[in-house]
C-alpha atoms as a PDB file:
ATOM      1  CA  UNK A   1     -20.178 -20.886   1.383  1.00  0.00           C
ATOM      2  CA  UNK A   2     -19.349 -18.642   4.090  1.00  0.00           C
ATOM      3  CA  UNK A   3     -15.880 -20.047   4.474  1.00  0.00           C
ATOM      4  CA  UNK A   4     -15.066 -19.735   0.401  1.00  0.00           C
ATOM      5  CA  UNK A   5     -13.305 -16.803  -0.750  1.00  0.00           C
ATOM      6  CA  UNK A   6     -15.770 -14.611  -3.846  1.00  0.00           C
ATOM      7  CA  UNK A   7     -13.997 -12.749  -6.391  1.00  0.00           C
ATOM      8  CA  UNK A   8     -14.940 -11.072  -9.518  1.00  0.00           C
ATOM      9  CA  UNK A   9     -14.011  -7.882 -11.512  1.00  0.00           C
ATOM     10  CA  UNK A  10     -12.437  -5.411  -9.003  1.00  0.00           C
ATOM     11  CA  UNK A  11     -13.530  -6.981  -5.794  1.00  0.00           C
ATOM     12  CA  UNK A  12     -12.462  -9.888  -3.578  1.00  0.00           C
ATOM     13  CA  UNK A  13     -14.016 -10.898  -0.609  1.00  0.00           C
ATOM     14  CA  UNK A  14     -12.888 -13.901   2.021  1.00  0.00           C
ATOM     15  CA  UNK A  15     -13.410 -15.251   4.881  1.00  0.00           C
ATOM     16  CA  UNK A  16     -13.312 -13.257   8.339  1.00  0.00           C
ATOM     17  CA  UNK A  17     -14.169  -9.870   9.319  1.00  0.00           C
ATOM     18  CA  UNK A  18     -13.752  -6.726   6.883  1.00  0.00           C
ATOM     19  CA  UNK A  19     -14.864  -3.696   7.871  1.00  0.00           C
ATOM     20  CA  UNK A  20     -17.014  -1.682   4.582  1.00  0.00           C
ATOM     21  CA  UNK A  21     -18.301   1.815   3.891  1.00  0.00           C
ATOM     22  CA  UNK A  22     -20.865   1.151   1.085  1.00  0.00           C
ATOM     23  CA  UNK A  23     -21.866   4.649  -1.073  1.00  0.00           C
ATOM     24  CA  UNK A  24     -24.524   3.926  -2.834  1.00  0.00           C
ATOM     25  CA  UNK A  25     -25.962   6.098  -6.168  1.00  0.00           C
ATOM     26  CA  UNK A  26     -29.707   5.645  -5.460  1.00  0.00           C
ATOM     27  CA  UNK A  27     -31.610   4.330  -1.833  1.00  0.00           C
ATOM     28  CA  UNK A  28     -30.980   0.748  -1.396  1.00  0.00           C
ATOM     29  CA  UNK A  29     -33.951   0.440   1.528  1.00  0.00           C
ATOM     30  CA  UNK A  30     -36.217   2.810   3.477  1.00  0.00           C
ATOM     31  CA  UNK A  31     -32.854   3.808   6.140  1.00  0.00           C
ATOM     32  CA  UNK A  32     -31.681   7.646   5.438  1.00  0.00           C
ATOM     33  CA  UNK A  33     -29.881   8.099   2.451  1.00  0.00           C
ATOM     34  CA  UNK A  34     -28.852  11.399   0.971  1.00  0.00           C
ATOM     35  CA  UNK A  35     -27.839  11.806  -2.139  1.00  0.00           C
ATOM     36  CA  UNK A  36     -24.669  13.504  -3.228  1.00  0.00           C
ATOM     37  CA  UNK A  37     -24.821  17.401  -5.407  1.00  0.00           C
ATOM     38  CA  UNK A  38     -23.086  17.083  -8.322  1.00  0.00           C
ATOM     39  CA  UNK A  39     -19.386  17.538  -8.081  1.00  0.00           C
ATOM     40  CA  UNK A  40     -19.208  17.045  -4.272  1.00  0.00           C
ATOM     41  CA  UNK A  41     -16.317  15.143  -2.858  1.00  0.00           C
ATOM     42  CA  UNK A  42     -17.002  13.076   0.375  1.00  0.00           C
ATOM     43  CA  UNK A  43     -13.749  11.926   2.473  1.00  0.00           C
ATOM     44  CA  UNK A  44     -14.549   8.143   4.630  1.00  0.00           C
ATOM     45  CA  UNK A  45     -12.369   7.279   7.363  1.00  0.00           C
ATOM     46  CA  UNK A  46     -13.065   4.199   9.766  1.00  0.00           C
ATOM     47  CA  UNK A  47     -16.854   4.619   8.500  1.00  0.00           C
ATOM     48  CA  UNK A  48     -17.040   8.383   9.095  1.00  0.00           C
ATOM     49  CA  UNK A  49     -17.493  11.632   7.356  1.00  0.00           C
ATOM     50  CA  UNK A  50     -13.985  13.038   7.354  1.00  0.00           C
ATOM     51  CA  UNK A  51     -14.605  16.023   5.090  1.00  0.00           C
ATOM     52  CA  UNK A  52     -17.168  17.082   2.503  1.00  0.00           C
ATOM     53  CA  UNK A  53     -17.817  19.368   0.064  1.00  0.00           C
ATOM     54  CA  UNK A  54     -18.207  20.700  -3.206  1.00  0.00           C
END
């Protein structure tokens, strides 16, 4: 399967490397998470914080 292309609704993934930033809603494991205050705008570059704030 890892050779085999996956789509669905709005995302496609396929074979090779591909570089993701996953923001996440609510803690997906035990790592440090922090959640976002309501109406704050985070800017991700390369995997990185660019800018952020409310």
């Amino acid at each position: 399967m890892a050779d085999q292309s996956l789509h669905t609704q709005g995302v496609s993934v396929v074979p090779g490397f591909q570089a993701v930033t996953l923001i996440a809603s609510v803690p997906l494991s035990a790592a440090h998470w922090q959640p976002f205050v309501e109406g704050e705008i985070v800017a991700v570059s390369a995997g990185m914080v660019t800018t952020q704030g409310i």
